[in-house]
Structure formats: structure tokens, C-alpha cells
C-alpha atoms as a PDB file:
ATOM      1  CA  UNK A   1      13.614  -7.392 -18.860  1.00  0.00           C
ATOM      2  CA  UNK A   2      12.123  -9.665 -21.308  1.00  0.00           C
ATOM      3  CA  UNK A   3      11.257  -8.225 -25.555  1.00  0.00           C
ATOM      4  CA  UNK A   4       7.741  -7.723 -24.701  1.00  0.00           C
ATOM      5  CA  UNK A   5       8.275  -4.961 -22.133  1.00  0.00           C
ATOM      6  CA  UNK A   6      11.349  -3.716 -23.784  1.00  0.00           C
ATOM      7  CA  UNK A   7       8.684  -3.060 -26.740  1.00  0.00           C
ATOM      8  CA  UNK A   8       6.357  -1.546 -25.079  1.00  0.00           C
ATOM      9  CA  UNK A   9       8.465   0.371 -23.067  1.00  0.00           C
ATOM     10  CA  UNK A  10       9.767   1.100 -27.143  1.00  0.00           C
ATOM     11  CA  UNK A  11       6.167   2.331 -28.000  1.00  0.00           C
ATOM     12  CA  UNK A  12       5.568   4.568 -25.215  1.00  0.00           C
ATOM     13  CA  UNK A  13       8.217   6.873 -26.458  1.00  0.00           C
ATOM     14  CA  UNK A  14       7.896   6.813 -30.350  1.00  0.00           C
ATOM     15  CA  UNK A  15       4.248   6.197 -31.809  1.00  0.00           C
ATOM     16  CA  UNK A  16       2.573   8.956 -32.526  1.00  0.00           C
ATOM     17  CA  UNK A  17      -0.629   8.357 -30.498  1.00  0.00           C
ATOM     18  CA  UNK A  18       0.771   9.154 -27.883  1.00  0.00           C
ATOM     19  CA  UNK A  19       0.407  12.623 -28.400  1.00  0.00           C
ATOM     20  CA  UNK A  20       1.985  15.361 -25.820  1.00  0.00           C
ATOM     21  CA  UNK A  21      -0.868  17.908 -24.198  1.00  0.00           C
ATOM     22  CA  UNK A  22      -0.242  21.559 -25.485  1.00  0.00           C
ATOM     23  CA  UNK A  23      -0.188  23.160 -21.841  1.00  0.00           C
ATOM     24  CA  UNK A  24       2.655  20.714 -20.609  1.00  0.00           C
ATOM     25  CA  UNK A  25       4.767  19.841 -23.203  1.00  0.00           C
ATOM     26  CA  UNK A  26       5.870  17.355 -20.405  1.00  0.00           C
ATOM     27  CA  UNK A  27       2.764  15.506 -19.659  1.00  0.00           C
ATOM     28  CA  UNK A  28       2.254  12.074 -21.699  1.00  0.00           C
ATOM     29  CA  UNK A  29      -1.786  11.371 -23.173  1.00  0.00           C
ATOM     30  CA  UNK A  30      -1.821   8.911 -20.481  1.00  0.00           C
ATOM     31  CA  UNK A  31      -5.203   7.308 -22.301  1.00  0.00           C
ATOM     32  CA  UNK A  32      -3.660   7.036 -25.691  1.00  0.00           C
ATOM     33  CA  UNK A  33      -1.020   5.255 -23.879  1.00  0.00           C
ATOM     34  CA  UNK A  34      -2.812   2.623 -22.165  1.00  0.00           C
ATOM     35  CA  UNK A  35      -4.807   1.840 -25.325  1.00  0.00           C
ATOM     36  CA  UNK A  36      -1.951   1.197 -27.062  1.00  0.00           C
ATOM     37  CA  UNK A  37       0.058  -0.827 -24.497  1.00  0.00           C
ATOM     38  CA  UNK A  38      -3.678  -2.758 -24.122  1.00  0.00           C
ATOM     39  CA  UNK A  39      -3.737  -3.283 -27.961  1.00  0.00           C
ATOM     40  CA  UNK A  40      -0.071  -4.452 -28.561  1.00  0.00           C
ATOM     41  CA  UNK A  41      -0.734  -6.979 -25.871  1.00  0.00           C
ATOM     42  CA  UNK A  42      -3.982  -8.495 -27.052  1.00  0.00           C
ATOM     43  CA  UNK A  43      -1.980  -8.460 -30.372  1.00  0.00           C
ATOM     44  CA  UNK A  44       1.680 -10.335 -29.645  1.00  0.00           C
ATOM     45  CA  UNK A  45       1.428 -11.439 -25.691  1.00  0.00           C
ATOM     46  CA  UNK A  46       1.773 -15.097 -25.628  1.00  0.00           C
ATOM     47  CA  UNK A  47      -0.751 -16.029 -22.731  1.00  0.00           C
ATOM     48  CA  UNK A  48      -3.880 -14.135 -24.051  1.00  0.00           C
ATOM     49  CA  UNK A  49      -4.847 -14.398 -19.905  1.00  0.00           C
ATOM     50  CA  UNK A  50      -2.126 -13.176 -18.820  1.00  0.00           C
ATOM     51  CA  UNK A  51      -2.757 -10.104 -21.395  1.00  0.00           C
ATOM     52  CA  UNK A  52      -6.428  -9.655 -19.784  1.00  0.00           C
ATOM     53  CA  UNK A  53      -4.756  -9.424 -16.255  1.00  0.00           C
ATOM     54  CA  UNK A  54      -2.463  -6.910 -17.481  1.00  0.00           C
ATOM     55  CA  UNK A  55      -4.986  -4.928 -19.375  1.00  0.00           C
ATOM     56  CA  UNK A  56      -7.174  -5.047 -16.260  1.00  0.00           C
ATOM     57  CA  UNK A  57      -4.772  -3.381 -14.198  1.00  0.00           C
ATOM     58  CA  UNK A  58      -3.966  -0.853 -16.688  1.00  0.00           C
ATOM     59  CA  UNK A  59      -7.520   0.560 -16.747  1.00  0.00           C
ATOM     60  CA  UNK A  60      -7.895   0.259 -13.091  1.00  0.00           C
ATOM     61  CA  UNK A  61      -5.015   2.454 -12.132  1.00  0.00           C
ATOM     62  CA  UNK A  62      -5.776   4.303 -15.233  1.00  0.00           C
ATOM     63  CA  UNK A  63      -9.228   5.032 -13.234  1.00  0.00           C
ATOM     64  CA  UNK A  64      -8.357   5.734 -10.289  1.00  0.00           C
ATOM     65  CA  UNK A  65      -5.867   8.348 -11.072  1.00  0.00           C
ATOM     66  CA  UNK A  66      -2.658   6.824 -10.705  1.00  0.00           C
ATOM     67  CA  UNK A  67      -0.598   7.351 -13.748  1.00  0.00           C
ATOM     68  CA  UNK A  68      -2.245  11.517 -14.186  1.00  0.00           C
ATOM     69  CA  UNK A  69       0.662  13.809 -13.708  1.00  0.00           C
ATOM     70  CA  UNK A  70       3.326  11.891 -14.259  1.00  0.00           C
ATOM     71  CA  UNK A  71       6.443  12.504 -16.865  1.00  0.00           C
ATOM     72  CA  UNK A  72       6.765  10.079 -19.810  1.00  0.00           C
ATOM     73  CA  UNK A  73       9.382   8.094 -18.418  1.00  0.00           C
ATOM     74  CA  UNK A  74       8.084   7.960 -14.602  1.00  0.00           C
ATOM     75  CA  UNK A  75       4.707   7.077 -16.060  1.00  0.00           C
ATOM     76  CA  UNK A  76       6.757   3.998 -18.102  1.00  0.00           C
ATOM     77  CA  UNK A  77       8.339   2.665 -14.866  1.00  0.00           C
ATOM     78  CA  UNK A  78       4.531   2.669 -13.371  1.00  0.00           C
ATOM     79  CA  UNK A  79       3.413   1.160 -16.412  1.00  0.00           C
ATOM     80  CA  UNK A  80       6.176  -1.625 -16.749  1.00  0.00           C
ATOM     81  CA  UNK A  81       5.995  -2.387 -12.916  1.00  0.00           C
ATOM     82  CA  UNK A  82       1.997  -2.943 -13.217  1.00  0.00           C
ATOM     83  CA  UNK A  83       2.793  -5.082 -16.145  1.00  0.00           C
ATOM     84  CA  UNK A  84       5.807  -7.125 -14.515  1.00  0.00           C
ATOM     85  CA  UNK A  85       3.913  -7.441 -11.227  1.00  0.00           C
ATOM     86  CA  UNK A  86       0.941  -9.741 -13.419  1.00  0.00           C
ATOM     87  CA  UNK A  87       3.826 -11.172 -15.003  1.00  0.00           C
ATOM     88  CA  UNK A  88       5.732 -12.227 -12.315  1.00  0.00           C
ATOM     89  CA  UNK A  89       2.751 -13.772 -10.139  1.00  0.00           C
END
């Protein structure tokens, strides 16, 4: 897994945005999330491209429904398999 995931993976679990719902102390502000994640990679990813791709897909799935309901760390294995899968075109 290369540093950039390993980071992100990294922020998911400790800033502070990412601030836990009150009714299920197990469900992740999935929004907050992705806004980070998009931010940190128009910040440090190399290919800025690449980046949009990744931020693309983000939102999309983010739309649609696919990352609501899921724990912290199922929600990062989504999140870094959305990323990896841009990556690794």
C-alpha cells in the first residue's frame, strides 16, 4: 500500500472532522470524510488528474448511497478500494 493511502487511511481515524453521530457512536460523518480525503488529495497527490478521478468517484458513491451505514473501518476499506481502483487503472 503506497504513503498516500496509508495517510489517508491515517486521517480517517484521527482528525477531528470526522466527527462521530450522537445516535451511533459507531457510524463515521461519512461527508466530513470524503471532504477531507478530497482535500488532502488536491493538496499532496502527485498526478493532480489522477486526484480529480479519485475525487470523482468519491462523490459519486458518496451520492448514491454507498458508503451510509457503514463502520469506520469498513467504510475505509470502501474508501481505499475506490481510491486504489483509479490508481491502479
Amino acid at each position: 500500500m503506497s504513503t498516500i493511502f496509508r495517510t489517508i487511511l491515517l486521517m480517517i481515524t484521527l482528525l477531528p472532522a470526522f466527527s462521530i453521530a450522537e445516535e451511533d457512536s459507531s457510524a463515521p460523518n461519512v461527508e466530513s470524510i470524503v471532504a477531507e480525503i478530497s482535500e488532502a488529495l488536491e493538496e499532496v497527490y502527485v498526478f493532480p488528474e489522477v486526484a480529480d478521478e479519485m475525487n470523482a468517484l468519491m462523490r459519486q458513491k458518496l451520492n448514491e448511497g454507498a458508503y451510509q451505514g457503514l463502520d469506520l473501518p469498513t467504510l475505509a476499506g470502501e474508501l481505499t478500494r475506490d481510491l486504489q481502483s483509479i490508481r491502479d487503472r
